[in-house]
N, C-alpha and C. Protein backbone atom coordinates (compact mmCIF):
# COMPACT_ATOMS: atom_id res chain seq x y z
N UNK A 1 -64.42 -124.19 95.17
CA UNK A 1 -64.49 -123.08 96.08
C UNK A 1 -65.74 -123.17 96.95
N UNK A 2 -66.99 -123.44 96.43
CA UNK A 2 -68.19 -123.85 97.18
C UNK A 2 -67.86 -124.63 98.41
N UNK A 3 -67.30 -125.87 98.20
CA UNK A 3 -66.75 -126.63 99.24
C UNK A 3 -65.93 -126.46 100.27
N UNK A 4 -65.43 -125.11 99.98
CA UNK A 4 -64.54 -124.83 100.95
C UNK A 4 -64.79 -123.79 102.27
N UNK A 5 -65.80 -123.35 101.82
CA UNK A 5 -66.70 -122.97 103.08
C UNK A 5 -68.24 -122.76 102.61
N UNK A 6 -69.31 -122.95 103.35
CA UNK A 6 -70.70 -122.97 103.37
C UNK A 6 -70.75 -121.68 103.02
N UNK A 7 -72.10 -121.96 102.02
CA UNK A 7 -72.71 -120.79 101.88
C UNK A 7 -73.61 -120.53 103.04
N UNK A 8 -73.64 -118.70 102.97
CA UNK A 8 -74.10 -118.39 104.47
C UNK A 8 -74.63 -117.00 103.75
N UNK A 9 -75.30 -116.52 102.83
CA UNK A 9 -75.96 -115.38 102.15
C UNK A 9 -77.96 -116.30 102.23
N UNK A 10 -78.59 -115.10 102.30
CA UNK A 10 -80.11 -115.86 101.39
C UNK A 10 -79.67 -115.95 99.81
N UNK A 11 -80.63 -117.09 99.34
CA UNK A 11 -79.71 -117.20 97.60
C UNK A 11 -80.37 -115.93 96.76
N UNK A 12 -81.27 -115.13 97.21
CA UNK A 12 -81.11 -113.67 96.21
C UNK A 12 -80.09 -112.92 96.36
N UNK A 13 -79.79 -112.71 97.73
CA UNK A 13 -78.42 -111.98 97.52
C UNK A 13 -76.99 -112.64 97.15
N UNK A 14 -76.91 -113.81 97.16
CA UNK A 14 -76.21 -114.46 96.69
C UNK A 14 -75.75 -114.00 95.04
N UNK A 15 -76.54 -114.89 94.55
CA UNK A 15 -76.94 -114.48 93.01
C UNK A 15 -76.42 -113.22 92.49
N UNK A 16 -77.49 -112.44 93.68
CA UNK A 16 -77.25 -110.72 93.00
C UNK A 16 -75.86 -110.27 92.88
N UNK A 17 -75.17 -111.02 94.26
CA UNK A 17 -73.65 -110.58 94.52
C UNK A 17 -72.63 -111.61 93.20
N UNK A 18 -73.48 -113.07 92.99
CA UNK A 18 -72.59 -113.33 92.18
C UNK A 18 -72.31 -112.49 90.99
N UNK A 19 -73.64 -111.82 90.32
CA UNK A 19 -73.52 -110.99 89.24
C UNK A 19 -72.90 -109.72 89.63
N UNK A 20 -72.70 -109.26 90.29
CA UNK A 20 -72.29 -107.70 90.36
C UNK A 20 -70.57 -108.04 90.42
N UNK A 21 -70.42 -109.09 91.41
CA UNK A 21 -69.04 -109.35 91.45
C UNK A 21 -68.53 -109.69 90.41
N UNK A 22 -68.67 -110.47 89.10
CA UNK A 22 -68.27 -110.34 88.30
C UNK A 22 -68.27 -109.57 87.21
N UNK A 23 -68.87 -109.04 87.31
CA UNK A 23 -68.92 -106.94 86.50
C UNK A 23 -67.97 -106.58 86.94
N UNK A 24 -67.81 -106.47 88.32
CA UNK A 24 -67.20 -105.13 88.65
C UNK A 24 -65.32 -106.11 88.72
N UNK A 25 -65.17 -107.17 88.17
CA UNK A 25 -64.45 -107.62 88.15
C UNK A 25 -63.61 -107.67 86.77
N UNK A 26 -64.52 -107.98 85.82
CA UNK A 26 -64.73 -107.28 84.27
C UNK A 26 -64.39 -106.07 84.52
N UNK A 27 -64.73 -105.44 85.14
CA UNK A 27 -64.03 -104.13 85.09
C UNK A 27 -62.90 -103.32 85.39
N UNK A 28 -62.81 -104.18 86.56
CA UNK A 28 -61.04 -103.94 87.50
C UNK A 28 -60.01 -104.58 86.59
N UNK A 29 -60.11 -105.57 85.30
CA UNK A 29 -59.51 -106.38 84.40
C UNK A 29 -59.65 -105.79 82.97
N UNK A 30 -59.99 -104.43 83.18
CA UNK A 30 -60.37 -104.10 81.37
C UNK A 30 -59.00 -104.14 80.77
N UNK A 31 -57.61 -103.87 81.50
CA UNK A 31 -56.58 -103.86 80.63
C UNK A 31 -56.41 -104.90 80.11
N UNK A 32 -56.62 -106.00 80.61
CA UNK A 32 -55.87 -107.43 80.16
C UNK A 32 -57.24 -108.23 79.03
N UNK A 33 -56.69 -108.81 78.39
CA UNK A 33 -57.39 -109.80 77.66
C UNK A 33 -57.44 -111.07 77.81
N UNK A 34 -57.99 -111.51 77.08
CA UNK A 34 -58.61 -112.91 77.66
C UNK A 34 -59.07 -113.59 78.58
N UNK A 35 -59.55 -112.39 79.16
CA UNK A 35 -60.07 -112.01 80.65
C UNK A 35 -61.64 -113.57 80.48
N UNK A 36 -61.22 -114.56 81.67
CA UNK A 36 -61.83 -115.22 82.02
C UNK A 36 -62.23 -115.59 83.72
N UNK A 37 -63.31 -115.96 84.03
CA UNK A 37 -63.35 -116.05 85.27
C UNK A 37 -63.68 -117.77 85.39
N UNK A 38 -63.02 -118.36 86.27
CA UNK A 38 -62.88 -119.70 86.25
C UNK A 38 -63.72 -120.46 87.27
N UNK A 39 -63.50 -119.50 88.81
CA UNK A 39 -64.94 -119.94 89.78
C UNK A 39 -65.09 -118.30 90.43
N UNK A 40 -66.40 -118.99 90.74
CA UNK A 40 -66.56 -117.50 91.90
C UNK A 40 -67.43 -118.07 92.99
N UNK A 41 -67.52 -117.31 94.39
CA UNK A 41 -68.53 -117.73 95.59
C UNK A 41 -68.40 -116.06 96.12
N UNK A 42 -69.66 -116.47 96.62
CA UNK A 42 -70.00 -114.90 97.24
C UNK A 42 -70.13 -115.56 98.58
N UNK A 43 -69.63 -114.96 99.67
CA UNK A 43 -69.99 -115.46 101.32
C UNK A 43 -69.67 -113.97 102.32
N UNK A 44 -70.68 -114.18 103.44
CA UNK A 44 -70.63 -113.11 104.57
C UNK A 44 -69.09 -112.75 104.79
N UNK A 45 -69.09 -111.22 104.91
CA UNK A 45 -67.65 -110.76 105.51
C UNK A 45 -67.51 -110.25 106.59
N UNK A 46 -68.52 -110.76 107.75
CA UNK A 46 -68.77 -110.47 109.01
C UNK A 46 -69.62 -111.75 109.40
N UNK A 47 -69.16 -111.91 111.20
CA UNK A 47 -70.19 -113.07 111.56
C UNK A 47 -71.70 -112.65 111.74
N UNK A 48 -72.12 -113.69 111.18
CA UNK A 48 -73.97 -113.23 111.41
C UNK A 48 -73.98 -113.12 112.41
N UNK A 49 -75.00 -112.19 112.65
CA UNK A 49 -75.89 -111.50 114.03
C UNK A 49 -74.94 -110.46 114.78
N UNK A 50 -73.81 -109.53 113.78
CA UNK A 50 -72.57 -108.86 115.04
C UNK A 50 -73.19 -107.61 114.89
N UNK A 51 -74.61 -107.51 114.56
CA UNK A 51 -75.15 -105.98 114.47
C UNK A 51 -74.92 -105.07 113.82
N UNK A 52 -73.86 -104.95 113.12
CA UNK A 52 -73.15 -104.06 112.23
C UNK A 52 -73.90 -104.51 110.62
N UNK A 53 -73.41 -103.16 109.82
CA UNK A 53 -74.14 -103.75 108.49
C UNK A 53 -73.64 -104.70 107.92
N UNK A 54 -74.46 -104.80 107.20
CA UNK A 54 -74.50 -106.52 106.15
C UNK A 54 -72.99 -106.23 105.27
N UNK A 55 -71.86 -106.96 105.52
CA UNK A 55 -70.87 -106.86 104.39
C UNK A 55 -70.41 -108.54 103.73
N UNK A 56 -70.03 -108.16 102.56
CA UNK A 56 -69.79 -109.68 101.99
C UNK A 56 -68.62 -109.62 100.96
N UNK A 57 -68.32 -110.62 100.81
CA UNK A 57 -67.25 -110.53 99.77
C UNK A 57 -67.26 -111.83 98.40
N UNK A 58 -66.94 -111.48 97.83
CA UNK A 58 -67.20 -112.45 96.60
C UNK A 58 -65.61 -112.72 95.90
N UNK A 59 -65.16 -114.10 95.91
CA UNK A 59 -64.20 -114.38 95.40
C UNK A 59 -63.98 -115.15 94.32
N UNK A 60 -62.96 -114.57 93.67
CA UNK A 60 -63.11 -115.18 92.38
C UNK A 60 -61.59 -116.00 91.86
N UNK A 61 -61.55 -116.62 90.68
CA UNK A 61 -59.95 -117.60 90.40
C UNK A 61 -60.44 -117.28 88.95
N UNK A 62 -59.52 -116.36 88.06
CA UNK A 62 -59.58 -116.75 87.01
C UNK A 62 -58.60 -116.18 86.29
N UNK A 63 -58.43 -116.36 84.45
CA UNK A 63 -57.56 -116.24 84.21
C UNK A 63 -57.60 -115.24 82.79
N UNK A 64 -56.35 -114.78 82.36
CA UNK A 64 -56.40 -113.61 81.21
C UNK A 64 -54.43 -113.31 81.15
N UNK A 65 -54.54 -112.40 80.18
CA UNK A 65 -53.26 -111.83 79.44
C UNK A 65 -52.88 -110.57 80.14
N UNK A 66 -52.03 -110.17 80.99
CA UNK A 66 -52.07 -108.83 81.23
C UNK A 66 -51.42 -108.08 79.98
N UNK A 67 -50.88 -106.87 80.49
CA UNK A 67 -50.95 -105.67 79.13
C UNK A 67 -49.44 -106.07 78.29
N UNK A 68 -48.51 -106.71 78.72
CA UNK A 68 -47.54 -107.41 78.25
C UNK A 68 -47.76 -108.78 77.69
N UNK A 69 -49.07 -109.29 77.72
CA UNK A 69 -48.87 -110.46 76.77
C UNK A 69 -49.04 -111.71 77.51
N UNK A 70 -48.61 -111.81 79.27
CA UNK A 70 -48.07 -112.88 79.70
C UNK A 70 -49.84 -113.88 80.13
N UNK A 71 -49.66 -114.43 80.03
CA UNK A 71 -51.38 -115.38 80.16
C UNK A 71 -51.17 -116.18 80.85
N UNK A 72 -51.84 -116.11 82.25
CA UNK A 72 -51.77 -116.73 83.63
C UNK A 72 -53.17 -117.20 84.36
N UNK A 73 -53.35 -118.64 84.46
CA UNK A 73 -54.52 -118.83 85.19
C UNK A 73 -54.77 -119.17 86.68
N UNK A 74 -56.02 -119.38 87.23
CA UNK A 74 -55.78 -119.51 88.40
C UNK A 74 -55.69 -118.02 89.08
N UNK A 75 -55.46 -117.00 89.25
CA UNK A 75 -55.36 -116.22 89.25
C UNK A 75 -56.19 -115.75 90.60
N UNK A 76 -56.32 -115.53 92.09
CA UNK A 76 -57.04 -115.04 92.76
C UNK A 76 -57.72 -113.48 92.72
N UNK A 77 -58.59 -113.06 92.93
CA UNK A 77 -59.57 -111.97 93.38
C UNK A 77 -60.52 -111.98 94.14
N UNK A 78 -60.69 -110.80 94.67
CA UNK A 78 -61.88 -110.44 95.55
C UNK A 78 -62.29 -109.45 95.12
N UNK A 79 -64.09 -109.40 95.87
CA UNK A 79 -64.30 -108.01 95.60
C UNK A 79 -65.63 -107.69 96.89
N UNK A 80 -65.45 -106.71 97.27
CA UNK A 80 -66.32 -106.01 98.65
C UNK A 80 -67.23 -105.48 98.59
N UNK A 81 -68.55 -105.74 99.06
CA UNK A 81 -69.55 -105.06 99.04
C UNK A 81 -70.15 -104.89 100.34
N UNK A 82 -71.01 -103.80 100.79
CA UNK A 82 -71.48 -103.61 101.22
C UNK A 82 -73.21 -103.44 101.42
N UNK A 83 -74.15 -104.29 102.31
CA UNK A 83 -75.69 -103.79 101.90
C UNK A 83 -76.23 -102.52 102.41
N UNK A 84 -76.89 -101.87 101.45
CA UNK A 84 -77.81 -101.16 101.73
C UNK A 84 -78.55 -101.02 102.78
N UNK A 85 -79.56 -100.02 102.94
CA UNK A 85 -80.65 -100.00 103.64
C UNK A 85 -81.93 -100.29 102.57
N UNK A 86 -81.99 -100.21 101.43
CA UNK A 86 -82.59 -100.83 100.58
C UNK A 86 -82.84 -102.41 100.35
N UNK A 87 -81.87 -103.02 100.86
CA UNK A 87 -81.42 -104.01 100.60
C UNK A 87 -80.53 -104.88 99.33
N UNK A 88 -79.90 -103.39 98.76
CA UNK A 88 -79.60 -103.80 97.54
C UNK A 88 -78.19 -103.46 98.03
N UNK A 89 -76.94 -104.34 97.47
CA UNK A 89 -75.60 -103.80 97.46
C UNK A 89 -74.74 -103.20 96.74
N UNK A 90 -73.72 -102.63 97.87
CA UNK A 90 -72.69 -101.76 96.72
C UNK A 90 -71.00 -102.02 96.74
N UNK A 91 -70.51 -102.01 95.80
CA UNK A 91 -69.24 -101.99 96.34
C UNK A 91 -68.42 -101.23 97.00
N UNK A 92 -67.68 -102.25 97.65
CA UNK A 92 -66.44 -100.62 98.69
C UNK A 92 -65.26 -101.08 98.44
N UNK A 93 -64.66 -100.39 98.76
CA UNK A 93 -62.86 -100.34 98.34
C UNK A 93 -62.40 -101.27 99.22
């Protein structure tokens, strides 16, 4: 997934987004078990410099059991955040 497009974050927010994105991903997955995450990349969800706030998205491939049992990998997700004026991010719907 790295390879498939450049990273384009500074690597603290990177990082920060890799960890939050997979929390809050852990979390959107509490029904299912065997909840694994296989890759993830965090990259800009707007072109740099369009003036508007900082948004990014972090994507993820992984795999788990949903609430019937069935165990499927590969599995795509995303998840949206938005920066602060702090400089710290949050997620949005």
């Amino acid at each position: 997934m790295d390879k498939a497009s450049p990273r384009d974050l500074p690597p603290g927010d990177e990082a920060l987004l890799l960890q939050q994105g997979r929390e809050a991903w852990r979390a959107e997955t509490a029904r299912y078990t065997r909840v694994r995450i296989q890759a993830v990349t965090a990259r800009r969800d707007t072109p740099a410099g369009d003036g508007g706030p900082g948004r990014a998205v972090v994507r993820l491939v992984w795999a788990g059991a949903d609430p019937a049992g069935t165990f499927l990998d590969g599995r795509p997700g995303s998840v949206h955040f938005t920066k602060n004026g702090d400089g710290s991010w949050k997620q949005t719907l």
